[in-house]
N, C-alpha and C. Protein backbone atom coordinates (compact mmCIF):
# COMPACT_ATOMS: atom_id res chain seq x y z
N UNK A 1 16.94 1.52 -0.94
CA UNK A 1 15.83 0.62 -0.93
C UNK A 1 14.75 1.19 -1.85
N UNK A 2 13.86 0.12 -2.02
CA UNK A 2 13.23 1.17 -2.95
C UNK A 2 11.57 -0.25 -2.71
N UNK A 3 10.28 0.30 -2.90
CA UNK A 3 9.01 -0.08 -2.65
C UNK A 3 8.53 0.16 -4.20
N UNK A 4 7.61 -0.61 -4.14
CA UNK A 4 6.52 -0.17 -5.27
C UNK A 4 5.37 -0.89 -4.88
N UNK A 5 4.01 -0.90 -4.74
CA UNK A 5 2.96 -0.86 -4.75
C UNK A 5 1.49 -0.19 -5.61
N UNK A 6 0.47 -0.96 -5.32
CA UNK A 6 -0.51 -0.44 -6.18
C UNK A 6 -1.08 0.47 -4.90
N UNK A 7 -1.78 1.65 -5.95
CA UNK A 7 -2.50 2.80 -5.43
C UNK A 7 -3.99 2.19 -5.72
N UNK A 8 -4.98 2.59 -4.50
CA UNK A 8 -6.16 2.16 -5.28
C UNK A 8 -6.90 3.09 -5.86
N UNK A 9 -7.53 2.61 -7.00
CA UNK A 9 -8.35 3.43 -8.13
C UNK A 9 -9.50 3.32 -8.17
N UNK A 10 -10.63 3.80 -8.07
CA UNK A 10 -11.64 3.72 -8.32
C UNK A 10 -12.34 3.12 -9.20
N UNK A 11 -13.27 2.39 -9.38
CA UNK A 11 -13.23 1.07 -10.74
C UNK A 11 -12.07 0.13 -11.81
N UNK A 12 -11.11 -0.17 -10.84
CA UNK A 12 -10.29 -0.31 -11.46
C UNK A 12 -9.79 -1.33 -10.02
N UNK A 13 -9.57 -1.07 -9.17
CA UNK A 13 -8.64 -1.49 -8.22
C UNK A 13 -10.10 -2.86 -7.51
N UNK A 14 -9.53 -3.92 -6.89
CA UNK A 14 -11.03 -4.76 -6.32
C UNK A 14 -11.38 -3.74 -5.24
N UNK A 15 -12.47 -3.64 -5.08
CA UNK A 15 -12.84 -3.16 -3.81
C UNK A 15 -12.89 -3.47 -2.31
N UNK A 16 -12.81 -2.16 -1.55
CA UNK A 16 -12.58 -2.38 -0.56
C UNK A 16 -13.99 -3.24 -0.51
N UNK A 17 -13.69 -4.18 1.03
CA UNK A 17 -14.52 -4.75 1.57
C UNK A 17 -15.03 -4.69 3.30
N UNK A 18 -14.19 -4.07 3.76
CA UNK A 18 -14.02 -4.00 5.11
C UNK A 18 -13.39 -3.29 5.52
N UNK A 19 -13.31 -2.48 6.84
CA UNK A 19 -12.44 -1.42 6.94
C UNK A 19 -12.76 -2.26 8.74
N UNK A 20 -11.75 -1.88 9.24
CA UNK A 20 -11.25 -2.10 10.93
C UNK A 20 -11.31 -0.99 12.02
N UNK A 21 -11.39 -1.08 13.41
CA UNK A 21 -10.87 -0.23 13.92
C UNK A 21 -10.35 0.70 14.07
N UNK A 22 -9.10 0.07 13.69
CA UNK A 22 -7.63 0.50 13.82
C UNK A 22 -7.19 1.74 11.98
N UNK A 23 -8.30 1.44 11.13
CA UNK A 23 -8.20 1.76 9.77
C UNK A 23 -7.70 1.08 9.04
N UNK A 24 -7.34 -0.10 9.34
CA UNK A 24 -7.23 -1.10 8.21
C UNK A 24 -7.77 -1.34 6.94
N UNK A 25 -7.63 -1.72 6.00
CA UNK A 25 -8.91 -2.11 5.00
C UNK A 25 -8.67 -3.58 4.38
N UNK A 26 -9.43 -3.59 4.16
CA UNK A 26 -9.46 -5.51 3.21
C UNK A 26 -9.98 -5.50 2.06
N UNK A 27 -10.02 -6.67 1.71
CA UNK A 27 -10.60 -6.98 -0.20
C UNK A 27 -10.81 -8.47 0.47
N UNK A 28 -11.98 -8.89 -0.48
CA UNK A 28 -12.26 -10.31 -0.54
C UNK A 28 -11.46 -10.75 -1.99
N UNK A 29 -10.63 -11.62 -2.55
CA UNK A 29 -10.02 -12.37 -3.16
C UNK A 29 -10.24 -13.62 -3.39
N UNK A 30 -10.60 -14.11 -4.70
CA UNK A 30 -10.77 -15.65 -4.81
C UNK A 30 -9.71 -16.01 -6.09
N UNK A 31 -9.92 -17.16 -5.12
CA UNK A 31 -8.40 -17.90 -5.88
C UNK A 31 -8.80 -19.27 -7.13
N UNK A 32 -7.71 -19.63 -7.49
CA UNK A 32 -8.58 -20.19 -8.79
C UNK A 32 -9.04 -21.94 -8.71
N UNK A 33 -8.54 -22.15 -7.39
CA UNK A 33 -9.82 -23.01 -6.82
C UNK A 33 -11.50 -22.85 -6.29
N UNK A 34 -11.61 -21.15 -6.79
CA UNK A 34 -12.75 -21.08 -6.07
C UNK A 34 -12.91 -20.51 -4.90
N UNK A 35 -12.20 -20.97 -3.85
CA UNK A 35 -11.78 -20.21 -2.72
C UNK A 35 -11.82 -18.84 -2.39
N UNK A 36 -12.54 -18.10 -1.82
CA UNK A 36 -12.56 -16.98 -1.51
C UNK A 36 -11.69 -16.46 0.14
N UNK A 37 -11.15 -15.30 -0.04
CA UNK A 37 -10.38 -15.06 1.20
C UNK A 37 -10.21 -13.38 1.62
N UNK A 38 -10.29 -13.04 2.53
CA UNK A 38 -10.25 -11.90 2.85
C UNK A 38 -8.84 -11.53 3.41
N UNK A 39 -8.27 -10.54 2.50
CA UNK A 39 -6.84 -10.19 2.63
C UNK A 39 -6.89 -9.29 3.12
N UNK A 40 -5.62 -8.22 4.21
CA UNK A 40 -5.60 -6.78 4.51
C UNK A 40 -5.12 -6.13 3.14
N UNK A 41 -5.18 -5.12 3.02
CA UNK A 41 -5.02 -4.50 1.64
C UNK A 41 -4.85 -2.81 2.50
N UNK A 42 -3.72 -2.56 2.18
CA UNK A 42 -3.95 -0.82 3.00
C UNK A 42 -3.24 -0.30 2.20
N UNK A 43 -3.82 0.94 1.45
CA UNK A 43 -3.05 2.12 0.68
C UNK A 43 -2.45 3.43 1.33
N UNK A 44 -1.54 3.16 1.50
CA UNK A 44 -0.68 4.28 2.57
C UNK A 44 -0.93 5.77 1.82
N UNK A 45 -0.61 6.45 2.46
CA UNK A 45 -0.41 8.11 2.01
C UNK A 45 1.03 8.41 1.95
N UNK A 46 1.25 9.35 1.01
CA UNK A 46 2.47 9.74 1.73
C UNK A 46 3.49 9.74 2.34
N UNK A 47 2.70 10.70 3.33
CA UNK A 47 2.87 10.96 4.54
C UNK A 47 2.57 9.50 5.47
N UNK A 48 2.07 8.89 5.38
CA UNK A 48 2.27 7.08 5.70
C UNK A 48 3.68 6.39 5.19
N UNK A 49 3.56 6.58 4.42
CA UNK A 49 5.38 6.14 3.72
C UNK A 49 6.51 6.67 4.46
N UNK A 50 6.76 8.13 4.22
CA UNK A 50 7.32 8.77 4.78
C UNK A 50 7.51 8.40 6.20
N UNK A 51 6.99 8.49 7.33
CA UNK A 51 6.78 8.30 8.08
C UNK A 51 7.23 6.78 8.73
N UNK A 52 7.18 5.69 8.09
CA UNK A 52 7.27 4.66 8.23
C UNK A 52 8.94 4.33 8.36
N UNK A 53 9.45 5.44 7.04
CA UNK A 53 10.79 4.85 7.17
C UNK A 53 11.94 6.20 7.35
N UNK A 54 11.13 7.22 7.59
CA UNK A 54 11.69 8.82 8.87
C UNK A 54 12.69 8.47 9.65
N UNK A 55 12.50 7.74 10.07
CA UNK A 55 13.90 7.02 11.49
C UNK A 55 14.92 6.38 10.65
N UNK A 56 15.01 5.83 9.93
CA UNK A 56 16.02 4.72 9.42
C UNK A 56 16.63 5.54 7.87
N UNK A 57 16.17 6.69 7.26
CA UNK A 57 16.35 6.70 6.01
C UNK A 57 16.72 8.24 5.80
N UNK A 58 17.83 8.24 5.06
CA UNK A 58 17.86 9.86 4.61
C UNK A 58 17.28 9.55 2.89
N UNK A 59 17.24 10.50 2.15
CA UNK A 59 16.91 11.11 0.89
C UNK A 59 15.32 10.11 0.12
N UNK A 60 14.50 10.53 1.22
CA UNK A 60 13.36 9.55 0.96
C UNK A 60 12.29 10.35 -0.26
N UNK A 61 12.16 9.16 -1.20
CA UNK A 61 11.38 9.75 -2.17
C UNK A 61 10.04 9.06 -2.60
N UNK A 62 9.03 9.50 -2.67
CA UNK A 62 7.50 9.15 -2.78
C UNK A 62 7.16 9.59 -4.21
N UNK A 63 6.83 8.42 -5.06
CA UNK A 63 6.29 8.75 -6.92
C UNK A 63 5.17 8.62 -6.71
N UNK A 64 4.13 9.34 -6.92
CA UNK A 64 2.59 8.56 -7.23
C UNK A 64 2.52 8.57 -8.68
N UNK A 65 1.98 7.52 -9.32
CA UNK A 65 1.30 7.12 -10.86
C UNK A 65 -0.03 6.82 -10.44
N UNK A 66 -0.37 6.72 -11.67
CA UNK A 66 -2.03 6.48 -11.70
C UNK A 66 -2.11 5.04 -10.71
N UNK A 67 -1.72 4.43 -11.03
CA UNK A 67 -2.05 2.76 -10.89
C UNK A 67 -1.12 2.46 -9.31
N UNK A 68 0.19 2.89 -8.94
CA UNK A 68 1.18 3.16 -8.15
C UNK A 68 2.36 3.85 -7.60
N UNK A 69 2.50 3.36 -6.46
CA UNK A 69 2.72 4.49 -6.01
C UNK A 69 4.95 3.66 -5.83
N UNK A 70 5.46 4.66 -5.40
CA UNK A 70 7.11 4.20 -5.19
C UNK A 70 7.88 4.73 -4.64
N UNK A 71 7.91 4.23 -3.52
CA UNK A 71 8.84 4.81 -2.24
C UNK A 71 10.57 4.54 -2.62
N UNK A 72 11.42 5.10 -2.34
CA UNK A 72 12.88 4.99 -2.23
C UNK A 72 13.63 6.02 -1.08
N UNK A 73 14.94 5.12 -0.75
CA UNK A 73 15.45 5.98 0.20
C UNK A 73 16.67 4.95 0.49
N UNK A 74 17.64 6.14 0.88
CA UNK A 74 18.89 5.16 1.57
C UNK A 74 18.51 5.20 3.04
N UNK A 75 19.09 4.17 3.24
CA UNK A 75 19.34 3.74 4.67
C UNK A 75 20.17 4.70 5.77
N UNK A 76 20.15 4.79 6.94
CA UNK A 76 21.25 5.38 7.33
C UNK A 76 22.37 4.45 7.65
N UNK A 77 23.45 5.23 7.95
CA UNK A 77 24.62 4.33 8.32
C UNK A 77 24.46 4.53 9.95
């Protein structure tokens, strides 16, 4: 399997807008009707990745790039 996602960047990425409880985070987003909307948006760590797919996956691998980040891993049998 394999993930790819954006990492967020500092002037570069929209900004956060909200953060939760629980550590969630959001972005406000407008669409090209105009429409504005508040999406969850969460940049995992790692060790968040990892973690996520620990139970189900042997040979798990985490890339960070500037811009994103790229999880891979097999499945178990």
């Amino acid at each position: 399997m394999v993930f790819v996602d954006n990492q967020y960047v500092e002037d570069n990425s929209t900004p956060l807008s909200a953060r939760d409880p629980d550590g969630n985070t959001y972005q406000d987003r407008r669409l090209a009707d105009g429409s504005r909307h508040r999406v969850l948006k969460n940049f995992p760590t790692q060790a968040d990745l990892r973690n996520a797919v620990g139970n189900i996956a042997t040979d798990i691998r985490v890339l960070d790039f500037t811009y994103y980040w790229c999880l891979s891993y097999m499945l178990c049998e």
